[in-house]
Protein backbone atom coordinates (compact mmCIF):
# COMPACT_ATOMS: atom_id res chain seq x y z
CA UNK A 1 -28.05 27.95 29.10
CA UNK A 2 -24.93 26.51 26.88
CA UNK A 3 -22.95 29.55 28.33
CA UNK A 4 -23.98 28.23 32.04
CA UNK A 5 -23.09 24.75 32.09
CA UNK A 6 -19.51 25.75 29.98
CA UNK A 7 -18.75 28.35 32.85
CA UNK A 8 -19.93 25.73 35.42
CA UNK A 9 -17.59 22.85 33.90
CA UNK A 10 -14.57 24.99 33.84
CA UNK A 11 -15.30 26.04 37.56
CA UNK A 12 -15.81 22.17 38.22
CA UNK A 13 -12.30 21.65 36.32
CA UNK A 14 -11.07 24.26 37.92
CA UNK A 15 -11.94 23.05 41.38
CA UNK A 16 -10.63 19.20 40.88
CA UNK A 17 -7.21 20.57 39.40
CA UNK A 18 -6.84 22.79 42.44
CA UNK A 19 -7.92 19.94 44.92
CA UNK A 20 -4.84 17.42 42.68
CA UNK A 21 -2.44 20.30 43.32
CA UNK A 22 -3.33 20.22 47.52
CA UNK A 23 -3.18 16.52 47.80
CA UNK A 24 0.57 16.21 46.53
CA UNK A 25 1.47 18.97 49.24
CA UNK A 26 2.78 17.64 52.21
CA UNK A 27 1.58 20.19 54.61
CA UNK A 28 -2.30 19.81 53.05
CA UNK A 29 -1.53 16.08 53.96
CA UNK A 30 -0.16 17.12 57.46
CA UNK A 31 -3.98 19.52 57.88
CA UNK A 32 -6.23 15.93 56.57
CA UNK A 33 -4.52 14.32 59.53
CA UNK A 34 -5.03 16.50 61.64
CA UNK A 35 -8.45 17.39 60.45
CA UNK A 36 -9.35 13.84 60.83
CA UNK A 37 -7.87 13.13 64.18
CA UNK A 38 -9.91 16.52 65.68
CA UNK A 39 -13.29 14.85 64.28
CA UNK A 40 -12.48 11.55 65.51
CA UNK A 41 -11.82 12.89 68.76
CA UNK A 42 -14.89 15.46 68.75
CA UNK A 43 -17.12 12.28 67.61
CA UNK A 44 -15.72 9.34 69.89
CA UNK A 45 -14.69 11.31 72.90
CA UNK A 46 -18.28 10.44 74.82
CA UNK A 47 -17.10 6.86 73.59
CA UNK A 48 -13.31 7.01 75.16
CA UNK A 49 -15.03 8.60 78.69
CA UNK A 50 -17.24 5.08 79.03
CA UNK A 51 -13.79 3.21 77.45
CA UNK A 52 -12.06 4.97 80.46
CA UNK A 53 -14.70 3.60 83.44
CA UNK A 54 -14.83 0.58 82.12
CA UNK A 55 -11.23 0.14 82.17
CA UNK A 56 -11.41 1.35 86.04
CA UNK A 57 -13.96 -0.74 86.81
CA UNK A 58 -12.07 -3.78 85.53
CA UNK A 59 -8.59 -2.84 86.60
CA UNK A 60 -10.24 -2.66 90.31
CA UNK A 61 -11.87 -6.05 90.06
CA UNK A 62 -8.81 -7.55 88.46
CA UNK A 63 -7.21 -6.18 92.18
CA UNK A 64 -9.96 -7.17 94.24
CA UNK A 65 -10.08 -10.88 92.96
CA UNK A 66 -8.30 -13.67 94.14
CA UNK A 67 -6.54 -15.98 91.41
């Protein structure tokens, strides 16, 4: 059991000193950006579609009305 949890806590150490050396890489910086800017698109793109009507919807009426 003592033999477990040592092999697991060098695996953990292991794992957060690998994960230090990525983050001071600029191209592992370059992948989180562009990681996170795929998800927020996957996630908010039903969002940006009803952004993009509403914007048509008002852009017509701001034509249509009179000042």
């Amino acid at each position: 059991m003592v033999k477990q949890l040592l092999t697991y806590e060098r695996w953990w150490d292991n794992m957060i000193n690998w994960m230090k050396d990525r983050l001071t890489e600029r191209t592992s910086l370059d992948g989180a950006v562009l990681i996170g800017t795929a998800l927020a698109i996957l996630l908010l793109g039903p969002l940006a579609k009803i952004a993009a009507w509403i914007a048509l919807v008002y852009g017509i009426w701001s034509i249509i009305k009179e000042e």
